[in-house]
PDB file of N, CA and C in Angstrom:
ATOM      1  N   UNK A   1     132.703  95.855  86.262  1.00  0.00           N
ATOM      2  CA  UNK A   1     132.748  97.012  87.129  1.00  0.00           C
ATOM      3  C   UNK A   1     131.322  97.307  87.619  1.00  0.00           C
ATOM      4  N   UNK A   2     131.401  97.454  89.095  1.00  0.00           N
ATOM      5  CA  UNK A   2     129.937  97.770  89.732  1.00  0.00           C
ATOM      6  C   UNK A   2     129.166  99.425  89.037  1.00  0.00           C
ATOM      7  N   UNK A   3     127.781  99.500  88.838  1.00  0.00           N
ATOM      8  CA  UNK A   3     127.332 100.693  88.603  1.00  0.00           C
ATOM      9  C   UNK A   3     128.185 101.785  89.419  1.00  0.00           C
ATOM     10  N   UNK A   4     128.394 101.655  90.707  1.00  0.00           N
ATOM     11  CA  UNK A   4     129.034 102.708  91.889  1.00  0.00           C
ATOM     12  C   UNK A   4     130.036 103.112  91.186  1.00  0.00           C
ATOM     13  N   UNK A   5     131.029 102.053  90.713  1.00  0.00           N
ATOM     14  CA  UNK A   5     132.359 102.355  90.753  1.00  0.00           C
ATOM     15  C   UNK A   5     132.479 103.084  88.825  1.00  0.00           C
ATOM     16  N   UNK A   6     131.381 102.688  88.153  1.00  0.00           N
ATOM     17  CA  UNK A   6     130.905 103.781  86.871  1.00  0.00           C
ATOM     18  C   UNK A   6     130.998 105.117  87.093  1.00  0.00           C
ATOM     19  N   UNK A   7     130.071 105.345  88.205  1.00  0.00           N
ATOM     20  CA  UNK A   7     129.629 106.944  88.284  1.00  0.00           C
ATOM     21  C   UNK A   7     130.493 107.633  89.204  1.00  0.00           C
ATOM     22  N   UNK A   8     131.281 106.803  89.966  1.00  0.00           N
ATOM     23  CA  UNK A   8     132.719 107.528  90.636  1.00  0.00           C
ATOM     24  C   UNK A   8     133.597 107.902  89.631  1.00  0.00           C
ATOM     25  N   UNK A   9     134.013 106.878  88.526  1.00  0.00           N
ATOM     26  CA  UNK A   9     134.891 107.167  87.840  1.00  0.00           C
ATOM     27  C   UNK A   9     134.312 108.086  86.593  1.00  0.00           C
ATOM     28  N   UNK A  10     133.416 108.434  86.698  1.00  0.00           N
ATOM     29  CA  UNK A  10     132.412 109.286  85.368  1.00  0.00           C
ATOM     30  C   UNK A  10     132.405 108.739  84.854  1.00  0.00           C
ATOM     31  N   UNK A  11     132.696 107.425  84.429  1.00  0.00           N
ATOM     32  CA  UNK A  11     132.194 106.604  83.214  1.00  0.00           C
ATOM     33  C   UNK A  11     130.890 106.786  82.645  1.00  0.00           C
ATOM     34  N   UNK A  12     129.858 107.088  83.436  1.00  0.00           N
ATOM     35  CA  UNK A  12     128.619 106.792  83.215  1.00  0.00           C
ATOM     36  C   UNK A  12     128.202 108.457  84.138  1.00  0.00           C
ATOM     37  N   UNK A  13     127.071 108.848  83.361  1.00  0.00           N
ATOM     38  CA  UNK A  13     126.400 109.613  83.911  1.00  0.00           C
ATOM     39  C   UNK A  13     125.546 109.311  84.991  1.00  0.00           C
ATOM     40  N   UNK A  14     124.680 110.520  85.679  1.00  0.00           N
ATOM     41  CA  UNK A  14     123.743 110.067  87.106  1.00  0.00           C
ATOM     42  C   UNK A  14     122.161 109.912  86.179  1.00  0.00           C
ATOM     43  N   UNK A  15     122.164 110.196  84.832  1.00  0.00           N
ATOM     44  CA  UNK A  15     120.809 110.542  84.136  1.00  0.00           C
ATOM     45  C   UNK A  15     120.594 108.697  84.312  1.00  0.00           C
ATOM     46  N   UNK A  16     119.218 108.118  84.299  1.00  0.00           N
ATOM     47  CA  UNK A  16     118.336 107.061  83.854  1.00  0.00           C
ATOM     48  C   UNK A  16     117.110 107.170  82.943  1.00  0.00           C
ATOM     49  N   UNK A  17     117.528 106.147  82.009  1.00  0.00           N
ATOM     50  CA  UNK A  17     116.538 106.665  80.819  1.00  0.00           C
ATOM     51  C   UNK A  17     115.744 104.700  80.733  1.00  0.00           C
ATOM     52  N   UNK A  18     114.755 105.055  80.318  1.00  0.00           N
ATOM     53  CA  UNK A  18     113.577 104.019  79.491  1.00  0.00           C
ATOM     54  C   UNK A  18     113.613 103.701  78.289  1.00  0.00           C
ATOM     55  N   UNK A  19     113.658 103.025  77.605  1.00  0.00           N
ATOM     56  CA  UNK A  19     114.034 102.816  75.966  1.00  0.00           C
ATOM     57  C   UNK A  19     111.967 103.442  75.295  1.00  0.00           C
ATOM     58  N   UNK A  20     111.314 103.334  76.356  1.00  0.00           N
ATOM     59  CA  UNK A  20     110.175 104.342  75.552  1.00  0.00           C
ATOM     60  C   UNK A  20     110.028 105.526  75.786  1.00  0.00           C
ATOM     61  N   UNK A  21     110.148 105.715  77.236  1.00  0.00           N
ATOM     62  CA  UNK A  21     110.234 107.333  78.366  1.00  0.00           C
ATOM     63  C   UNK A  21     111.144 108.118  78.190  1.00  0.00           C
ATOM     64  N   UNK A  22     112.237 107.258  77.270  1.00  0.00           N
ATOM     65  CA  UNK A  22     113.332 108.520  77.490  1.00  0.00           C
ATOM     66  C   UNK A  22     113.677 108.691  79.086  1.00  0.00           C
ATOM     67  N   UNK A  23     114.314 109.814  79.044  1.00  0.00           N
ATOM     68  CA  UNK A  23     115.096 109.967  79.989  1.00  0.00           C
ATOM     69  C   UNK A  23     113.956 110.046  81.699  1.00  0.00           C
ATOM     70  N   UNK A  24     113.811 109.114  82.519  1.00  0.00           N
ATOM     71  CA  UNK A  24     112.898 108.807  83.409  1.00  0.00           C
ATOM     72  C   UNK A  24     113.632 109.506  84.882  1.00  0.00           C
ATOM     73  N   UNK A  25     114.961 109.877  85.062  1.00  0.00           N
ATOM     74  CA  UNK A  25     115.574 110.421  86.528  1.00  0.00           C
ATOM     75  C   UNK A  25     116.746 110.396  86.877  1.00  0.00           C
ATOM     76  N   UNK A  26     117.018 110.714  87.890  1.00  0.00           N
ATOM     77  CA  UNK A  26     118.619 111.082  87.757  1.00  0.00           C
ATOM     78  C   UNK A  26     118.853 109.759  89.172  1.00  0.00           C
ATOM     79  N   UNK A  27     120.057 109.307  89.247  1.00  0.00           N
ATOM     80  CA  UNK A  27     120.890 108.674  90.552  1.00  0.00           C
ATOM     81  C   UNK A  27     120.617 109.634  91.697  1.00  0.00           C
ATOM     82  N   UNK A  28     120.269 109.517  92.807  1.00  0.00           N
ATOM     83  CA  UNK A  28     120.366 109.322  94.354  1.00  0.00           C
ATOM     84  C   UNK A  28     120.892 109.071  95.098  1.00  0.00           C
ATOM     85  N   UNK A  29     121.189 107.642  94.836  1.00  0.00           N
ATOM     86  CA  UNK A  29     122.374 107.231  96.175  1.00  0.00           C
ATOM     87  C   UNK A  29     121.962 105.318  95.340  1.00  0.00           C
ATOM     88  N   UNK A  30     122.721 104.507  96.406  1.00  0.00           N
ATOM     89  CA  UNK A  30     122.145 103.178  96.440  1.00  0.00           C
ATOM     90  C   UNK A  30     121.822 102.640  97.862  1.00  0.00           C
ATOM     91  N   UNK A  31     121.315 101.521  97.929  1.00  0.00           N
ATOM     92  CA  UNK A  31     121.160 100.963  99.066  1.00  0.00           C
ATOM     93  C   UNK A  31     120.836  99.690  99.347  1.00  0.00           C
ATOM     94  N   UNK A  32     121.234  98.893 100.043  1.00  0.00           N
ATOM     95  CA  UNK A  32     121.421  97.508 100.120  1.00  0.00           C
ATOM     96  C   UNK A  32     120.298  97.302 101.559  1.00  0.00           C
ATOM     97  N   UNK A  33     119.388  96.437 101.596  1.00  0.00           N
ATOM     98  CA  UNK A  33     118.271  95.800 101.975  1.00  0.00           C
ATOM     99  C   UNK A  33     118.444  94.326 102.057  1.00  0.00           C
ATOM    100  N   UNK A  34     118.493  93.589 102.815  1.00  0.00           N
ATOM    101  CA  UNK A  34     118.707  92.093 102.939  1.00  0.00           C
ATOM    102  C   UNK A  34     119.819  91.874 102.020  1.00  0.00           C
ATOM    103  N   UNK A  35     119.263  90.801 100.942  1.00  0.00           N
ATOM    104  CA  UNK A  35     119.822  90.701  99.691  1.00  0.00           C
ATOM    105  C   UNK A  35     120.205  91.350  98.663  1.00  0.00           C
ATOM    106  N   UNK A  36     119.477  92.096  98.301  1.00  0.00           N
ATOM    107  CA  UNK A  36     119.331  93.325  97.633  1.00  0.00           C
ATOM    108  C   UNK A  36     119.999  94.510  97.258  1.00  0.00           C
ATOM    109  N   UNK A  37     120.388  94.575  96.358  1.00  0.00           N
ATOM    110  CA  UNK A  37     120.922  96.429  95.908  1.00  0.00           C
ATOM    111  C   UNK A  37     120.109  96.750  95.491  1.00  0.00           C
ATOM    112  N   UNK A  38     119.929  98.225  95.825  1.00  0.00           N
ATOM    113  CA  UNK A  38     118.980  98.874  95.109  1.00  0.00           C
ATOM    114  C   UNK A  38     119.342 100.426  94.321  1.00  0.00           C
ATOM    115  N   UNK A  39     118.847 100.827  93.195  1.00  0.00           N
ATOM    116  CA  UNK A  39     119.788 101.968  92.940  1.00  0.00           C
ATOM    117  C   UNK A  39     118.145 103.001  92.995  1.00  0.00           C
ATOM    118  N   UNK A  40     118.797 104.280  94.151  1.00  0.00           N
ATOM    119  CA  UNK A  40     117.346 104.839  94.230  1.00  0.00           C
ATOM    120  C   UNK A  40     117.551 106.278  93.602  1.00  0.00           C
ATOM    121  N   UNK A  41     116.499 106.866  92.716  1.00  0.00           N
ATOM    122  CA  UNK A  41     116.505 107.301  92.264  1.00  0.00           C
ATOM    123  C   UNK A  41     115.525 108.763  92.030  1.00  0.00           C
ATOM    124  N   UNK A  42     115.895 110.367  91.409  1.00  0.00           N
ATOM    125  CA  UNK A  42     114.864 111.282  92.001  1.00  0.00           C
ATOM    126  C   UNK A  42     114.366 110.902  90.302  1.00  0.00           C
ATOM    127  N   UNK A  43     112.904 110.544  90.151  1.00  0.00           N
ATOM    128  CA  UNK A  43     112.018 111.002  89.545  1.00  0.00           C
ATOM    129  C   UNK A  43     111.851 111.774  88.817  1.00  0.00           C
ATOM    130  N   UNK A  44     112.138 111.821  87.209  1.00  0.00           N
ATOM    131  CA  UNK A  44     111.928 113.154  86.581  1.00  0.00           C
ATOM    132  C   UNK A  44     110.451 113.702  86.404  1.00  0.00           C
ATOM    133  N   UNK A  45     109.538 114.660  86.715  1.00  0.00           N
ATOM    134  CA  UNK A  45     108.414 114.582  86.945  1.00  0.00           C
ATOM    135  C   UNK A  45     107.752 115.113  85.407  1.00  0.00           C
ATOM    136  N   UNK A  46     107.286 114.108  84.657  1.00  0.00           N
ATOM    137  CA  UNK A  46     106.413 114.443  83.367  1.00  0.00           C
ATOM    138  C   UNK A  46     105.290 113.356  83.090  1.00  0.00           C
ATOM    139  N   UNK A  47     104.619 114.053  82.428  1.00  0.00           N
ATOM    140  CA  UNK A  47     102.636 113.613  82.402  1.00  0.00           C
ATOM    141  C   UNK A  47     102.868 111.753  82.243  1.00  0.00           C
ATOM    142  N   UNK A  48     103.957 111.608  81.423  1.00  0.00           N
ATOM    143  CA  UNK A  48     104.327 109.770  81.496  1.00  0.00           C
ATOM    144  C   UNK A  48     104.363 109.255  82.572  1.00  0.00           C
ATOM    145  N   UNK A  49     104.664 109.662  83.803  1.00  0.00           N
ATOM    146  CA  UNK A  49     105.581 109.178  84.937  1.00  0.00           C
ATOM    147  C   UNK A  49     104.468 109.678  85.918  1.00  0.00           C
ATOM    148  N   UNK A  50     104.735 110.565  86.415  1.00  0.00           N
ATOM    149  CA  UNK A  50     104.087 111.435  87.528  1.00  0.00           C
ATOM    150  C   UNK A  50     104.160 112.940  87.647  1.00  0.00           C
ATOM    151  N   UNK A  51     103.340 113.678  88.447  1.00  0.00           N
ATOM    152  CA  UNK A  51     103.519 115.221  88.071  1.00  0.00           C
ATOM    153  C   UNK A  51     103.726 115.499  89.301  1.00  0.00           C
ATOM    154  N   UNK A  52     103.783 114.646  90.355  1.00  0.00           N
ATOM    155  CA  UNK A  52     104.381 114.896  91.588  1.00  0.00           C
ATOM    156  C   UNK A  52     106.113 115.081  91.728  1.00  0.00           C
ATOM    157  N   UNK A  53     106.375 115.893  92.716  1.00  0.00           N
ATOM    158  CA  UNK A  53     107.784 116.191  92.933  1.00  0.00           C
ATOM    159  C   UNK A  53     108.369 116.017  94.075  1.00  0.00           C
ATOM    160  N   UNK A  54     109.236 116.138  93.694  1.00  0.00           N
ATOM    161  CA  UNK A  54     110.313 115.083  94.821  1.00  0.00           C
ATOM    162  C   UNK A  54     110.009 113.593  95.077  1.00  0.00           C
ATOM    163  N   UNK A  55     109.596 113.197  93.998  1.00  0.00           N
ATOM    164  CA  UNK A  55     109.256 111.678  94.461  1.00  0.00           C
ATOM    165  C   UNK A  55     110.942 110.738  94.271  1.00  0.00           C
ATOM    166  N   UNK A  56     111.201 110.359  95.035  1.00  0.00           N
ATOM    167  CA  UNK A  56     112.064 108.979  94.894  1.00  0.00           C
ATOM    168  C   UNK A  56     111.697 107.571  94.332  1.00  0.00           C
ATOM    169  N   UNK A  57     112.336 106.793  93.561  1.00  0.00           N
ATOM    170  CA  UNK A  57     111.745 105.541  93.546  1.00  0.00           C
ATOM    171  C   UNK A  57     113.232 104.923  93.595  1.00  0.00           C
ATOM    172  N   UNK A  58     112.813 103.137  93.657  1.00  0.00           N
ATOM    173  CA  UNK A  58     113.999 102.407  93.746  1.00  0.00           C
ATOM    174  C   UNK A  58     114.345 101.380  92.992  1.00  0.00           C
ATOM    175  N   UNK A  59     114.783 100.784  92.521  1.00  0.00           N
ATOM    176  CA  UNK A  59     114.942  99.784  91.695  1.00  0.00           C
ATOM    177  C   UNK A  59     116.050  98.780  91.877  1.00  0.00           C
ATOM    178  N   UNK A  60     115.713  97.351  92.131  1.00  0.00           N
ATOM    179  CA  UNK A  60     117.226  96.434  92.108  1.00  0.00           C
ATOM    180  C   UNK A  60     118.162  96.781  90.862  1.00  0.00           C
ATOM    181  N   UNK A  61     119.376  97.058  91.587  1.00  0.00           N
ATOM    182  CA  UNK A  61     120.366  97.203  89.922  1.00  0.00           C
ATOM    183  C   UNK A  61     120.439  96.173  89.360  1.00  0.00           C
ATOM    184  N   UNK A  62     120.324  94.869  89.767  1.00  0.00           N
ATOM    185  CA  UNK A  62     120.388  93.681  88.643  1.00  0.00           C
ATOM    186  C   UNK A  62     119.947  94.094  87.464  1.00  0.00           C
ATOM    187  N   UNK A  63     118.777  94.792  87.466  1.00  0.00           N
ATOM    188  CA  UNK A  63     117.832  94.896  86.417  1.00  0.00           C
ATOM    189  C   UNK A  63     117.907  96.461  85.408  1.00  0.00           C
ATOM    190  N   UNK A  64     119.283  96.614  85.763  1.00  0.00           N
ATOM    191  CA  UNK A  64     119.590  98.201  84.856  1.00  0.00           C
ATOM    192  C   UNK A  64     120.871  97.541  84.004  1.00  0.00           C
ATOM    193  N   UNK A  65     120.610  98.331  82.989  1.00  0.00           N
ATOM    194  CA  UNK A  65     121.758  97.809  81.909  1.00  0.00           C
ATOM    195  C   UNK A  65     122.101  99.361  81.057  1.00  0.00           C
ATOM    196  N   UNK A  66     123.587  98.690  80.653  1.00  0.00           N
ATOM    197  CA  UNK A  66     123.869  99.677  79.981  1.00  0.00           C
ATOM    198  C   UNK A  66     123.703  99.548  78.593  1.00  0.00           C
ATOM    199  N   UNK A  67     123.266 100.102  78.174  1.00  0.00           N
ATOM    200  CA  UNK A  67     123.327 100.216  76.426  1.00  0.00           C
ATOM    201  C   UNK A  67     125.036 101.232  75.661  1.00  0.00           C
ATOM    202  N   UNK A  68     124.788  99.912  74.924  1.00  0.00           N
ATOM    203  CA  UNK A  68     126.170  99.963  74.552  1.00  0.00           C
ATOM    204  C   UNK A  68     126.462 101.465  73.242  1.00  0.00           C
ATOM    205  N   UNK A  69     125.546 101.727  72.555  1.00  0.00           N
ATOM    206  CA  UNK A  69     125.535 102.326  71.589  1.00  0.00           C
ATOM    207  C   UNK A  69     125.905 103.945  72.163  1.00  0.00           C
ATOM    208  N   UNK A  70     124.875 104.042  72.995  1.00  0.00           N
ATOM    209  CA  UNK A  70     124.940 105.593  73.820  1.00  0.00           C
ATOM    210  C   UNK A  70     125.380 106.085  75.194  1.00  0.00           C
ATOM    211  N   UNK A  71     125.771 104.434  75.618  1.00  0.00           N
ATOM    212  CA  UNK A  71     126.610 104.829  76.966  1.00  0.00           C
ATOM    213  C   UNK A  71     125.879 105.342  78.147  1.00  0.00           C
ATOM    214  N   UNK A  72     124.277 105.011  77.774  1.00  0.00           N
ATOM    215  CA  UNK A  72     123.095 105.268  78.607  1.00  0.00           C
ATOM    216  C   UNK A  72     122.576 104.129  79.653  1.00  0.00           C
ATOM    217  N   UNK A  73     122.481 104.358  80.943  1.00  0.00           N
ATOM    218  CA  UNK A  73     121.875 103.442  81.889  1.00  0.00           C
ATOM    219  C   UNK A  73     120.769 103.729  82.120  1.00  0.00           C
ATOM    220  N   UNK A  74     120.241 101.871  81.293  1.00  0.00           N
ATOM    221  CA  UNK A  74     118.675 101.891  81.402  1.00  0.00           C
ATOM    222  C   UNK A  74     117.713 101.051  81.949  1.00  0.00           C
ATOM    223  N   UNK A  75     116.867 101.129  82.188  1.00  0.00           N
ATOM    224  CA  UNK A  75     116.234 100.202  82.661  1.00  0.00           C
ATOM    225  C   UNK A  75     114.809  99.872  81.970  1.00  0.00           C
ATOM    226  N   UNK A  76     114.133  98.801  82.075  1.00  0.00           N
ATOM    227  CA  UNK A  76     112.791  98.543  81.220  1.00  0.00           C
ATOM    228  C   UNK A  76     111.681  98.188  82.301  1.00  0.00           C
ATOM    229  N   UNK A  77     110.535  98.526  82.150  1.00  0.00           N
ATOM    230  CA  UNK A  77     109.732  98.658  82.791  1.00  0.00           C
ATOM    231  C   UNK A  77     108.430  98.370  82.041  1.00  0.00           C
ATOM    232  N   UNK A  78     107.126  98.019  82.863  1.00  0.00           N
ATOM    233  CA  UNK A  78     105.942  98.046  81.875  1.00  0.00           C
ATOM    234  C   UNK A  78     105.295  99.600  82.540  1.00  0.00           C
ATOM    235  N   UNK A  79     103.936  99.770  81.757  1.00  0.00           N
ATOM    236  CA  UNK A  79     102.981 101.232  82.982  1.00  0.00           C
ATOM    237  C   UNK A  79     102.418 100.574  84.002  1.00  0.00           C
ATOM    238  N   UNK A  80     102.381  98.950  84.452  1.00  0.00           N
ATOM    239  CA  UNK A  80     101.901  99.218  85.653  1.00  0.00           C
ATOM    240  C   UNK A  80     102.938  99.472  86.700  1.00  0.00           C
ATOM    241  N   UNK A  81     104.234  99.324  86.809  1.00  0.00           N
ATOM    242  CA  UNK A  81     105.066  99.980  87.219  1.00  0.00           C
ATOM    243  C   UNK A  81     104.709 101.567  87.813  1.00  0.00           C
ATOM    244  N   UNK A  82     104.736 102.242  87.122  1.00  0.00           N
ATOM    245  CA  UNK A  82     104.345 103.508  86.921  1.00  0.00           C
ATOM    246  C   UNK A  82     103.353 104.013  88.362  1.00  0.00           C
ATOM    247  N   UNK A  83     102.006 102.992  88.153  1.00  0.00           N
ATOM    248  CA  UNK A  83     101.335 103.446  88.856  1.00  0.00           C
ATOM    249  C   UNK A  83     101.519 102.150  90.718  1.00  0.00           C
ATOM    250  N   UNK A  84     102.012 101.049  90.442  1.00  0.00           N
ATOM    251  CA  UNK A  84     102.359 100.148  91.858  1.00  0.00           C
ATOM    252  C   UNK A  84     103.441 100.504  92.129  1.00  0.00           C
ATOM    253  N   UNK A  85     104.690 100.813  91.888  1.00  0.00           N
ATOM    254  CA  UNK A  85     105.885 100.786  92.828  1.00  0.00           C
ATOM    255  C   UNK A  85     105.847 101.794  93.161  1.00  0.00           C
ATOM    256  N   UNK A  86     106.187 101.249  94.629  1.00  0.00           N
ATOM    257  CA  UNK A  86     106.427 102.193  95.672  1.00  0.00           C
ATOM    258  C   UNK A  86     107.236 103.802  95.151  1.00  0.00           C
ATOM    259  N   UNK A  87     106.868 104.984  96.154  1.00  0.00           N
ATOM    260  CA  UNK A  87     107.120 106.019  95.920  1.00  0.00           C
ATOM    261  C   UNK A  87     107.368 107.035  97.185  1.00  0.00           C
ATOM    262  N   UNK A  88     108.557 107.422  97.355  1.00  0.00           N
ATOM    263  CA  UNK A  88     108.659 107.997  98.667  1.00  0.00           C
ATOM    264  C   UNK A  88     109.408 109.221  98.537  1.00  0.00           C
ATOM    265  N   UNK A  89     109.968 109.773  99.905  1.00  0.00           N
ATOM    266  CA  UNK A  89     110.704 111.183  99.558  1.00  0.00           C
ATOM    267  C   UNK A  89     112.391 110.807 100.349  1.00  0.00           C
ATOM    268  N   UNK A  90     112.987 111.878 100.065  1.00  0.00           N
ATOM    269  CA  UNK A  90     114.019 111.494 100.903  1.00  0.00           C
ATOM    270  C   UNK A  90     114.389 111.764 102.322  1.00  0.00           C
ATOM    271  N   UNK A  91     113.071 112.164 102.960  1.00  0.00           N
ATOM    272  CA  UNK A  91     112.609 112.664 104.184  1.00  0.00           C
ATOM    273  C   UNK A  91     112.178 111.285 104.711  1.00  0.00           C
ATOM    274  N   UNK A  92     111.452 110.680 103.982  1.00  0.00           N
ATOM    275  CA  UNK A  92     111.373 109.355 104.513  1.00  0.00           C
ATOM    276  C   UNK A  92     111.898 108.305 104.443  1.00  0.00           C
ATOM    277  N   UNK A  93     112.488 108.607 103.538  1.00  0.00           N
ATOM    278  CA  UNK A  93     114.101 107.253 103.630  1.00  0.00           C
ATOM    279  C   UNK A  93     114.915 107.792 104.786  1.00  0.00           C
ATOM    280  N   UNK A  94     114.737 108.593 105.162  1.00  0.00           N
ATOM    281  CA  UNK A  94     116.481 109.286 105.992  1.00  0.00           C
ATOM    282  C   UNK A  94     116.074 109.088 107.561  1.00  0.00           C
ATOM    283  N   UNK A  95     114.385 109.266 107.347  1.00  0.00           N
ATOM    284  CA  UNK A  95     113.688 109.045 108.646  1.00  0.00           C
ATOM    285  C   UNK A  95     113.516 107.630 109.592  1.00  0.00           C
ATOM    286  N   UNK A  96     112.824 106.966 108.361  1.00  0.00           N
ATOM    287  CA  UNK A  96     113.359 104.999 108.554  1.00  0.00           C
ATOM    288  C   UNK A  96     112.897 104.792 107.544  1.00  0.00           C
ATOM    289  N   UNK A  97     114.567 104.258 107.274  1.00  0.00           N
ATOM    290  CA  UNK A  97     115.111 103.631 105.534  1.00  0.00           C
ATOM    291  C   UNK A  97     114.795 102.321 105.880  1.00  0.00           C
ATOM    292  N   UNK A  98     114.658 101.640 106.798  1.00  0.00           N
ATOM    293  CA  UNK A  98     114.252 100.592 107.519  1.00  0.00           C
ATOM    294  C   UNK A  98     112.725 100.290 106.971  1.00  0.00           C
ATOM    295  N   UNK A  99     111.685 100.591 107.165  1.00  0.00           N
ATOM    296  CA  UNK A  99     110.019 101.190 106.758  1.00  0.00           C
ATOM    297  C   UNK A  99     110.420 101.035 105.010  1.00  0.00           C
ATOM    298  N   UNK A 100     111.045 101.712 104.732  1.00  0.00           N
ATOM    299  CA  UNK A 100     111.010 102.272 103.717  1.00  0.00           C
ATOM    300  C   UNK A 100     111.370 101.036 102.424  1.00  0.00           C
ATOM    301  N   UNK A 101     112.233 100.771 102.894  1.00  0.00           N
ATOM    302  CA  UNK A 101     113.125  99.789 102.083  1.00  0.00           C
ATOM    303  C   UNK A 101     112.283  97.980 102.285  1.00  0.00           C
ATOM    304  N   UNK A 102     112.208  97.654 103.463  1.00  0.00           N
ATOM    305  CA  UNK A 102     111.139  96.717 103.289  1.00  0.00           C
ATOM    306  C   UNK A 102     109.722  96.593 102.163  1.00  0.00           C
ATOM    307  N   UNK A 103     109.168  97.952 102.454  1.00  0.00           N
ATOM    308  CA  UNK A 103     108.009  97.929 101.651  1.00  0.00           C
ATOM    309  C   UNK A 103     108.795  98.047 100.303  1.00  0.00           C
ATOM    310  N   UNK A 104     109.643  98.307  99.333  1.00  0.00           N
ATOM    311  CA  UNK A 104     110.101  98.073  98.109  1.00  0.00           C
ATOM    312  C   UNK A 104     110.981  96.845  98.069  1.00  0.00           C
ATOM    313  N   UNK A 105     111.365  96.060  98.854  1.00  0.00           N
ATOM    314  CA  UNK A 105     111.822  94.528  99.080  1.00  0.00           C
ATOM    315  C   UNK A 105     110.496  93.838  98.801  1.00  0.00           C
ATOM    316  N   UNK A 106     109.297  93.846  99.518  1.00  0.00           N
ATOM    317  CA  UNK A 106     107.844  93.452  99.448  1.00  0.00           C
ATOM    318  C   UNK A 106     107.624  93.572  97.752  1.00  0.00           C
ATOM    319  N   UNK A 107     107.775  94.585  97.452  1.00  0.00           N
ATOM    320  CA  UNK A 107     107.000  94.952  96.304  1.00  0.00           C
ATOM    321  C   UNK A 107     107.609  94.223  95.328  1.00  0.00           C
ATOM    322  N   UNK A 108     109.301  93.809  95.215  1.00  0.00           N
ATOM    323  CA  UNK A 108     110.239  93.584  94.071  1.00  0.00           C
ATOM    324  C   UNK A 108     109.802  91.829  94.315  1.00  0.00           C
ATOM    325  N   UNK A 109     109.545  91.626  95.591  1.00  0.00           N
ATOM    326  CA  UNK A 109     109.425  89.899  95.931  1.00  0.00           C
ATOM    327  C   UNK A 109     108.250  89.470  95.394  1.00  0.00           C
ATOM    328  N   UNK A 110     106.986  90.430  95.297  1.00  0.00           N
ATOM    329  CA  UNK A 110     105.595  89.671  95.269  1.00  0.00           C
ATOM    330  C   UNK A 110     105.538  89.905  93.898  1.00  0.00           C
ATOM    331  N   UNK A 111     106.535  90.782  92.628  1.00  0.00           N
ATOM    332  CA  UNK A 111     105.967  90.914  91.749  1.00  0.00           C
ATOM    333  C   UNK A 111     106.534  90.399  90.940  1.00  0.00           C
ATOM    334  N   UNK A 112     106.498  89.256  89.783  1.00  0.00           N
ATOM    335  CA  UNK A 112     107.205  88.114  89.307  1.00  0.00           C
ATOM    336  C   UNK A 112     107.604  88.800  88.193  1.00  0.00           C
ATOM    337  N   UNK A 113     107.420  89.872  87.664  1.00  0.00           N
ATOM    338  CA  UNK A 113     107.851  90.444  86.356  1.00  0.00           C
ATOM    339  C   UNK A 113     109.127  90.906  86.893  1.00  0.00           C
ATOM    340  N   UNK A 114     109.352  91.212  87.688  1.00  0.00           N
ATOM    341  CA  UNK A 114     111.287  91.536  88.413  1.00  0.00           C
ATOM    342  C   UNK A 114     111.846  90.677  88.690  1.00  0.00           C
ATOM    343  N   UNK A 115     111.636  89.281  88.649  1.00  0.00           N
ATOM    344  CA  UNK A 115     112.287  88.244  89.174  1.00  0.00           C
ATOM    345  C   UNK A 115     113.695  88.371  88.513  1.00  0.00           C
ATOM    346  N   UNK A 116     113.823  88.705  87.068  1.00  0.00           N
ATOM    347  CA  UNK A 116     115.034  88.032  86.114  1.00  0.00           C
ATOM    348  C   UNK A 116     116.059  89.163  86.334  1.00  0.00           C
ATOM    349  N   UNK A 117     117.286  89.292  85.846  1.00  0.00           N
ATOM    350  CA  UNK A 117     118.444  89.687  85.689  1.00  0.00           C
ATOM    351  C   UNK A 117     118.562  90.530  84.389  1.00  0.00           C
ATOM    352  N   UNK A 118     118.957  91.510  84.516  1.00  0.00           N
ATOM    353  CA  UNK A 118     119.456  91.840  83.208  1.00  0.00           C
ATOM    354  C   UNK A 118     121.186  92.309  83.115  1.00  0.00           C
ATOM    355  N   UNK A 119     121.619  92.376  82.336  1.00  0.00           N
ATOM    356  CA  UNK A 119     122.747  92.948  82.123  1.00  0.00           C
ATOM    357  C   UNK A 119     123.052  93.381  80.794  1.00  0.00           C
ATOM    358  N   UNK A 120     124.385  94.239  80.438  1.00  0.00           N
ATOM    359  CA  UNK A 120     124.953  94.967  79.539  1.00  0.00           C
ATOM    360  C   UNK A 120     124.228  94.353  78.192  1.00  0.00           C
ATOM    361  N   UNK A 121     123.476  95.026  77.622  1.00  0.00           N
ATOM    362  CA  UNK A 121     122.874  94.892  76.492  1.00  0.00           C
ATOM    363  C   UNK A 121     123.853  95.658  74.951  1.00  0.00           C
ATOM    364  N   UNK A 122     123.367  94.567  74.393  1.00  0.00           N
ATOM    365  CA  UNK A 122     124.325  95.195  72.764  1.00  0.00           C
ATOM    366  C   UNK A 122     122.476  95.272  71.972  1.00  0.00           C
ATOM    367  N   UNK A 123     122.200  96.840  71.749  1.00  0.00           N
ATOM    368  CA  UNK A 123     121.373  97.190  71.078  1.00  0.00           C
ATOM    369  C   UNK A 123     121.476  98.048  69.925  1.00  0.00           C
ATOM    370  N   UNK A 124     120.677  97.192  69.032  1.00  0.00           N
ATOM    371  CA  UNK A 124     120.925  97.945  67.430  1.00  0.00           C
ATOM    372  C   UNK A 124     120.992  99.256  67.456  1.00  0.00           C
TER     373      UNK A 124
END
């Protein structure tokens, strides 16, 4: 079952959590870019992350998994993350998602630590 068709059916909550950050933002919307899905997301704003607000970020869903124990959708990340991927508002996605979505296609292509896949994880 696609993430979409999770959070239609409530299976799954809109929260996104980090297995170090804890809980990192809530669902947005998704959006598809060339190849690409992307699940974009509002930013929970704390001293880990950023202290800016309203920030959006995006992420290929390949690379979100569910953890099986807590029924939590997560994703893993390193801190340079944190401070290189792209960061926008939803003023400027809505304005040109076009602009927008390229430069985080750019960013997911040039950076080889996103290359791989993840899926449904069974964690202790």
């Amino acid at each position: 079952m696609e993430l979409e068709e999770l959070l239609v059916n409530k299976l799954i909550n809109k929260s996104i959590y980090h297995p170090i950050y804890g809980e990192i933002g809530e669902i947005n919307g998704f959006q598809k870019h060339q190849d690409q899905k992307y699940i974009i997301f509002k930013e929970r704003s704390v001293a880990n992350l950023t202290e800016e607000q309203d920030v959006l970020r995006a992420i290929p869903s390949k690379l979100f998994y569910l953890h099986l124990k807590t029924n939590e959708l997560r994703v893993n990340f390193g801190p340079q993350w944190i401070s290189d991927a792209p960061k926008f508002t939803q003023e400027e996605l809505d304005k040109d998602p076009e602009k927008v979505l390229s430069k985080i296609n750019e960013y997911y292509k040039n950076n080889s630590l996103w290359q791989g896949s993840s899926s449904i994880k069974n964690q202790k």
